[in-house]
Protein backbone atom coordinates (compact mmCIF):
# COMPACT_ATOMS: atom_id res chain seq x y z
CA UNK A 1 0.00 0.00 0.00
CA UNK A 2 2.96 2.29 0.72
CA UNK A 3 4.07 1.82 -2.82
CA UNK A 4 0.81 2.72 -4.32
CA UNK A 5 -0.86 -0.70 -4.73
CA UNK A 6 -3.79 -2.34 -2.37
CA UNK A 7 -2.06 -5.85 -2.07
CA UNK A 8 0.83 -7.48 -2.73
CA UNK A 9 2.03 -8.86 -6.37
CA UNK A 10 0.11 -12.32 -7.46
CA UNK A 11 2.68 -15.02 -7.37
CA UNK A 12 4.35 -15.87 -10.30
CA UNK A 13 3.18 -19.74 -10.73
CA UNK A 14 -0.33 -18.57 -9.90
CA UNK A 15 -0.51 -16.74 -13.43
CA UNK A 16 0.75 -19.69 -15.51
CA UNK A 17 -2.42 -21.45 -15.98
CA UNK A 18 -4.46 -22.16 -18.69
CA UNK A 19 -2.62 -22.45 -22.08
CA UNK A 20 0.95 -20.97 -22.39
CA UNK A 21 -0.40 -17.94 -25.12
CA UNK A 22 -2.86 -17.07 -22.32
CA UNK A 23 -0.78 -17.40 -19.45
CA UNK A 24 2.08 -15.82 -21.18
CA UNK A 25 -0.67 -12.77 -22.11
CA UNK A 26 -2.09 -13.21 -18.11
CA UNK A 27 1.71 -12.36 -17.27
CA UNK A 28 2.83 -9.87 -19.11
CA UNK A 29 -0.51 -7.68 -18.19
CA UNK A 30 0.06 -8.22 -14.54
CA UNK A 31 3.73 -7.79 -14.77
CA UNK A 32 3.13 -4.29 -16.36
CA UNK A 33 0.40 -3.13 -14.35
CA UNK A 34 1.31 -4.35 -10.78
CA UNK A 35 3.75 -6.58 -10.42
CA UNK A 36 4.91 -10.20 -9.69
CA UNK A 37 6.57 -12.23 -6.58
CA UNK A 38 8.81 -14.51 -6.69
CA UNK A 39 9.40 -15.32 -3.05
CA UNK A 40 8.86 -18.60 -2.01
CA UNK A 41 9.04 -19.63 1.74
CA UNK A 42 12.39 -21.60 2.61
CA UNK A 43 14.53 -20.00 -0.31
CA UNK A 44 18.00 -18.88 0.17
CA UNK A 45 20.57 -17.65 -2.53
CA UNK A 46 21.95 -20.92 -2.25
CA UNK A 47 20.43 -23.71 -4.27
CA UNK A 48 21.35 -25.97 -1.45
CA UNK A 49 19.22 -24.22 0.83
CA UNK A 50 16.19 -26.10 1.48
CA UNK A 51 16.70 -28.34 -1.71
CA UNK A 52 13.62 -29.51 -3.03
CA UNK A 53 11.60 -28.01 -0.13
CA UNK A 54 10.85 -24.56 -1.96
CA UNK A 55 12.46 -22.59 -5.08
CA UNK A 56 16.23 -20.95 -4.95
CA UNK A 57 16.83 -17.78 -6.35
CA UNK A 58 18.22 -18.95 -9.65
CA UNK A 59 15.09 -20.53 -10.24
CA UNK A 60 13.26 -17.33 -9.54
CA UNK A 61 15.93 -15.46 -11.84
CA UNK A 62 14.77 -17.56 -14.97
CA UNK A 63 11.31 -16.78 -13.80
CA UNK A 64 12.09 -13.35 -13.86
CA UNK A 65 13.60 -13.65 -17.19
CA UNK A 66 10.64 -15.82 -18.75
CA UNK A 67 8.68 -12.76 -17.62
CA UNK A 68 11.00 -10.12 -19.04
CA UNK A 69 10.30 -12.06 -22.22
CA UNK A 70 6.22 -12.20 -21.88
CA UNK A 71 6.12 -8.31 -21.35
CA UNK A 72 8.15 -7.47 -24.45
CA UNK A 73 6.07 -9.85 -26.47
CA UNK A 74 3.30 -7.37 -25.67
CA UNK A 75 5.06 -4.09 -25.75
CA UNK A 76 8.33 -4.33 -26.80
CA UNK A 77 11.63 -3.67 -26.00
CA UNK A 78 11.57 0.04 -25.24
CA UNK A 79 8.86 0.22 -23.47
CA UNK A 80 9.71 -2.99 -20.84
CA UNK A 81 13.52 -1.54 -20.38
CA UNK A 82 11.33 2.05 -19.59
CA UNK A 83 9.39 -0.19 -17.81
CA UNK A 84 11.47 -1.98 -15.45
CA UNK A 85 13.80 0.97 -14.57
CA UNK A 86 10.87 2.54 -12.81
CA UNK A 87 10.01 -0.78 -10.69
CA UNK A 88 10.86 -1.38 -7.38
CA UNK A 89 12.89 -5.04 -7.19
CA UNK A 90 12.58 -6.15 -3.37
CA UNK A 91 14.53 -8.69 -1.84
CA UNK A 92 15.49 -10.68 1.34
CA UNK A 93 16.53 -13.98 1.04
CA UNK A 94 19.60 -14.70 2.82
CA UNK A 95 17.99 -15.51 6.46
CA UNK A 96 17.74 -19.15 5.95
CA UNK A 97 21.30 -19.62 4.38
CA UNK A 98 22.01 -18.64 8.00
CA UNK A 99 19.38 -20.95 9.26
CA UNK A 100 21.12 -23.89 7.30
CA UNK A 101 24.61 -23.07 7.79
CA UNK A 102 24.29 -23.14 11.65
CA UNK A 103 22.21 -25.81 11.75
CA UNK A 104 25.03 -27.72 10.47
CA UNK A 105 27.56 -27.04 13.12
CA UNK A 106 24.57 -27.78 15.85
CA UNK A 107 24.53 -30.92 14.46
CA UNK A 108 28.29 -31.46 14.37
CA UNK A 109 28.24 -30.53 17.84
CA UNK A 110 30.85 -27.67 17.04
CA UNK A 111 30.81 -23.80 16.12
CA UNK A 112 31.93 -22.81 12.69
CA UNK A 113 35.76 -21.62 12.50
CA UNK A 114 36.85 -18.21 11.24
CA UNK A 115 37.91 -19.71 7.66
CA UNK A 116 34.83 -21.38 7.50
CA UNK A 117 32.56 -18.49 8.15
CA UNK A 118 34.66 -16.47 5.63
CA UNK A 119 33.93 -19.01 3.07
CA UNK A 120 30.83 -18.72 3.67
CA UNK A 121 30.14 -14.96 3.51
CA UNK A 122 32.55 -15.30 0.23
CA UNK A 123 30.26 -17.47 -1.30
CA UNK A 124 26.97 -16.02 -0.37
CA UNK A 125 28.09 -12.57 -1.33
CA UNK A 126 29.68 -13.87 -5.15
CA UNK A 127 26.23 -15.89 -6.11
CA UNK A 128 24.21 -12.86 -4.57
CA UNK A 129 26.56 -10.43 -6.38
CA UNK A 130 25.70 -12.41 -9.61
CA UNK A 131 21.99 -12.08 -8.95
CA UNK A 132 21.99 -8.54 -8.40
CA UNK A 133 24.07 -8.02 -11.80
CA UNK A 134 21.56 -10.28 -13.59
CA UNK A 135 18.62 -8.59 -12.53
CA UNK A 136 20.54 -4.88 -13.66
CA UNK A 137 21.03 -6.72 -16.72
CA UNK A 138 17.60 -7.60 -16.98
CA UNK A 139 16.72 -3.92 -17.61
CA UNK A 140 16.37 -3.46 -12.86
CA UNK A 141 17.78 -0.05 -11.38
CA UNK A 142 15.84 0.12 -8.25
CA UNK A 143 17.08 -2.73 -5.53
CA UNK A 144 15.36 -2.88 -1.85
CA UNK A 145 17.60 -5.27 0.31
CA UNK A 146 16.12 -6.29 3.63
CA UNK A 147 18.99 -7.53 5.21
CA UNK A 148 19.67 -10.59 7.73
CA UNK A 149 17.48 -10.18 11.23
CA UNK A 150 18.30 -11.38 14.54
CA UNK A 151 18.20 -15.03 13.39
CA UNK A 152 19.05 -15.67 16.53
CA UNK A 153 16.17 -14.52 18.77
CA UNK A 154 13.61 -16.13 16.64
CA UNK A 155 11.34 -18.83 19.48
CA UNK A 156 13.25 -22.09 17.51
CA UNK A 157 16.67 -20.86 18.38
CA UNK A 158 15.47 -19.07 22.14
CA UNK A 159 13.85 -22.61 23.13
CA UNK A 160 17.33 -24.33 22.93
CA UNK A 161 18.60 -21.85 25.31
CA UNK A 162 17.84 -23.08 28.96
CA UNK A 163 17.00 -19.43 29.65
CA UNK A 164 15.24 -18.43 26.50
CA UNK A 165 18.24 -16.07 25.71
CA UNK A 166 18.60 -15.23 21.91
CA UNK A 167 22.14 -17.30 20.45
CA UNK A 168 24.63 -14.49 20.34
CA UNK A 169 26.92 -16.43 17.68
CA UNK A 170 23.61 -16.49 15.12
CA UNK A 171 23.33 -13.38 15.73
CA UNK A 172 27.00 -12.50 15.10
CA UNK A 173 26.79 -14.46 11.94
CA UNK A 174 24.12 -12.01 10.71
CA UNK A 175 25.91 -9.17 11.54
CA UNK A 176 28.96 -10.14 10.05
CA UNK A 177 27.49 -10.65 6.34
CA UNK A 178 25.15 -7.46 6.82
CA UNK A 179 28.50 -5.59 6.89
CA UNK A 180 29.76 -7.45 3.26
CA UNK A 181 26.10 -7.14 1.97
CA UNK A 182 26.78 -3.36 2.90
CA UNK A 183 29.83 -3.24 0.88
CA UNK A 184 28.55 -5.50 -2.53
CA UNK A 185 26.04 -2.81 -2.98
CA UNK A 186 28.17 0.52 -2.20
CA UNK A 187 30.77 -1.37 -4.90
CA UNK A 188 27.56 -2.15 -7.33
CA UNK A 189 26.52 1.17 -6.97
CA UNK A 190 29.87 2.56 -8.15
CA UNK A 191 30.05 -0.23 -11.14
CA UNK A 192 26.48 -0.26 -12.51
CA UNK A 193 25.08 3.62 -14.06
CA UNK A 194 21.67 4.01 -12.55
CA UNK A 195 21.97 0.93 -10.08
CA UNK A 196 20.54 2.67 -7.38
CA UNK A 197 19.07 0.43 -3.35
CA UNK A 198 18.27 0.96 -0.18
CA UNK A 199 19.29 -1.08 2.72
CA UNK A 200 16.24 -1.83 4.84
CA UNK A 201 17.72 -3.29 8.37
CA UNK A 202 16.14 -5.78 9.59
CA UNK A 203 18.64 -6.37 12.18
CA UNK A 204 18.74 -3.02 13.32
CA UNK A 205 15.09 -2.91 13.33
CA UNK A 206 14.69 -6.03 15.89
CA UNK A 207 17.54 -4.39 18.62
CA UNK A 208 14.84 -1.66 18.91
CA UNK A 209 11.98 -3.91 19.27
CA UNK A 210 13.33 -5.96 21.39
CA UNK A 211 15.17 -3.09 23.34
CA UNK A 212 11.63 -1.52 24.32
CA UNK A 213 9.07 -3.95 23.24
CA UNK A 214 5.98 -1.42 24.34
CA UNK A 215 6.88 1.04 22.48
CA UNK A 216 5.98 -1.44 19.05
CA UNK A 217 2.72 -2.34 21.13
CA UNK A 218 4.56 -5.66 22.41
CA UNK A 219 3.76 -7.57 25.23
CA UNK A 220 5.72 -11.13 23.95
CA UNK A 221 8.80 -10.80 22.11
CA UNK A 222 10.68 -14.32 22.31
CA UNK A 223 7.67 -16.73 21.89
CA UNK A 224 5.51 -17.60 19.32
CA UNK A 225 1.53 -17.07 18.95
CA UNK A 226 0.69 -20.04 17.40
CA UNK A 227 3.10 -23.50 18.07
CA UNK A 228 2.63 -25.63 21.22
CA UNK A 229 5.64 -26.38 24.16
CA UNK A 230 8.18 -24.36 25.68
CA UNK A 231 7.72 -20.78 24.09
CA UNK A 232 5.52 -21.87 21.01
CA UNK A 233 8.31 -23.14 19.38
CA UNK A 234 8.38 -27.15 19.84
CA UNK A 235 6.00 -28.09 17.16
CA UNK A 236 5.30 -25.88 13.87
CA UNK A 237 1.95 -23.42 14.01
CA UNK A 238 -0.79 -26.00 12.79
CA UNK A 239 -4.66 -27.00 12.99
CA UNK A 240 -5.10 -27.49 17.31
CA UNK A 241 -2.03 -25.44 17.88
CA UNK A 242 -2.44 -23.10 20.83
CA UNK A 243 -3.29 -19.56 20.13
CA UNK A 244 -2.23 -16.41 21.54
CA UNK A 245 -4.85 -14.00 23.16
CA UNK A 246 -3.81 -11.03 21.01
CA UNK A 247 -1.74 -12.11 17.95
CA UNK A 248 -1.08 -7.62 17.56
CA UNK A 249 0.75 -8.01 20.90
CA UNK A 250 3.31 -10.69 19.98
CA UNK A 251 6.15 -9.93 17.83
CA UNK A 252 6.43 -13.86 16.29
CA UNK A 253 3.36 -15.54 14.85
CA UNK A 254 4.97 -18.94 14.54
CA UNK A 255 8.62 -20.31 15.64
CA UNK A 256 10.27 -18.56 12.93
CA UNK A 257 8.17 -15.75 11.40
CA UNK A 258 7.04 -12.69 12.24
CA UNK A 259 3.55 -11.94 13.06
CA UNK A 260 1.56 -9.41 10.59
CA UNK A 261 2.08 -6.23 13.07
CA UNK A 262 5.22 -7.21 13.14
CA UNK A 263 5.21 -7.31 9.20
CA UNK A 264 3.69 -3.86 9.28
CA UNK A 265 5.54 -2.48 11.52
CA UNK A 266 8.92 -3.32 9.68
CA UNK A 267 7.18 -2.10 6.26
CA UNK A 268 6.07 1.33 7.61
CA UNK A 269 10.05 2.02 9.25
CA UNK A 270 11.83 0.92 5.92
CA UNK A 271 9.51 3.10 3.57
CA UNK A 272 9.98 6.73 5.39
CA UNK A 273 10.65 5.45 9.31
CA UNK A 274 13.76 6.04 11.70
CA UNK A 275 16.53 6.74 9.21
CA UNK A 276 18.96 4.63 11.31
CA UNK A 277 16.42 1.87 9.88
CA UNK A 278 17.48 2.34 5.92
CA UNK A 279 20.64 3.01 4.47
CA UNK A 280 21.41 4.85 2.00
CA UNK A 281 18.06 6.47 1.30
CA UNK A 282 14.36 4.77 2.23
CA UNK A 283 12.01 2.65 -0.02
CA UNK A 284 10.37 5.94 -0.20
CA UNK A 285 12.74 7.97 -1.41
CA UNK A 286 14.38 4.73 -3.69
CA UNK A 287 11.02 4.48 -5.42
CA UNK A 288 11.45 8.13 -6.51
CA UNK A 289 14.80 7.78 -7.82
CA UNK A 290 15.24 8.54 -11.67
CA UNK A 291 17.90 7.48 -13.40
């Protein structure tokens, strides 16, 4: 709504039904007048990420592109590259990367060395670098990054602690590749012409909530609204899951995600909010950007 529309983009598989001229028409109208998504729950920049369980980011890239092609099938060239210079390209996709990657020293009983963390930032930031550059080469100018959130305070990760304290090292790990994500897109921005983002931070954004919780309306920030056990967050949100009272009060819906206040919240600060909350510039004033 901030952006103009009254609900979010239709998903992208949602329009391919029917026969492929009609789908392919169905596309390229919405695409032109308001938008697609992409997103799909459990995706990470790496393919590896949830394999099989949702679709990676490359996949969504050749989406992307098969849409590209739809809309200048309708109206050309010149009028898509006008086209997608105006649009606003959001993305945040690198939280369960993090999710995987510590996972897998949990379960090697063992915390991830320097080198190995350094690998890993090295390869999330080259394959995410190489997504970015696609999409500019796609005919996008206008990137909105949400960066990595305190992974670490979400009601799965709090419920292993014995005292429901956030993990400090997944919360480091964040951190650390917020500060290269920082840096791809300052060096992007000096590479591309017209590439222009804003960093929305998510991170930053969840050390105020949970700094002063009733100041976002809070009464529960580490547990979730809907799960079952200790703090929600033993069993996945599900039909005879307990409920919270007020799901506006609680930060978390289920173990993992935020709840839609939450949601809101986070949207309202990272179109024209705090300006600690976006960096460079806000959605708000990225939107407005001409090249």
């Amino acid at each position: 709504m901030k952006l103009g529309f009254k609900k979010s983009p239709p998903a992208y598989l949602s329009l391919l039904q029917g026969p492929a001229a009609a789908a392919n028409l169905t596309l390229a109208i919405k695409a032109l007048t308001g938008g697609v998504s992409f997103a799909s729950g459990g995706a990470g920049v790496l393919d590896s990420t949830y394999a099989g369980k949702c679709i990676p980011l490359s996949t969504q890239l050749r989406s992307m592109e098969a849409t590209r092609a739809a809309m200048v099938s309708k109206v050309g060239t010149r009028a898509v590259a006008a086209h997608l210079a105006r649009s606003f390209f959001l993305l945040g996709v690198v939280n369960n990367d993090m999710f995987v990657f510590a996972t897998a020293q949990q379960q090697q009983n063992r915390s991830a060395t320097p080198a190995e963390v350094a690998a890993f930032y090295t390869t999330l930031i080259t394959k995410f670098s190489a997504a970015l550059t696609e999409l500019y080469e796609m005919g996008a100018r206008k990137f909105g990054i949400i960066n990595v959130g305190l992974v670490g305070c979400v009601p799965l990760v709090r419920a292993q602690s014995p005292t429901g304290a956030c993990s400090d090292d997944l919360n480091g790990l964040a951190a650390g590749f917020n500060d290269a994500l920082a840096s791809l897109l300052s060096d992007l921005a000096a590479r591309l012409p017209g590439f222009a983002y804003s960093i929305a931070d998510a991170h930053a954004a969840g050390q105020l909530a949970f700094a002063d919780p009733a100041a976002s309306g809070y009464t529960s920030v580490d547990a979730a609204c809907c799960g079952s056990g200790r703090l929600g967050a033993e069993e996945d949100c599900q039909v005879g899951s307990t409920l919270c009272a007020d799901r506006d009060k609680w930060a978390f819906w289920d173990r993992v995600h935020p709840s839609q206040r939450a949601t809101m919240l986070s949207a309202a600060a990272y179109h024209d909010g705090p300006a600690q909350l976006t960096k460079p510039i806000n959605f708000k004033q990225l939107a407005r950007t001409t090249a």
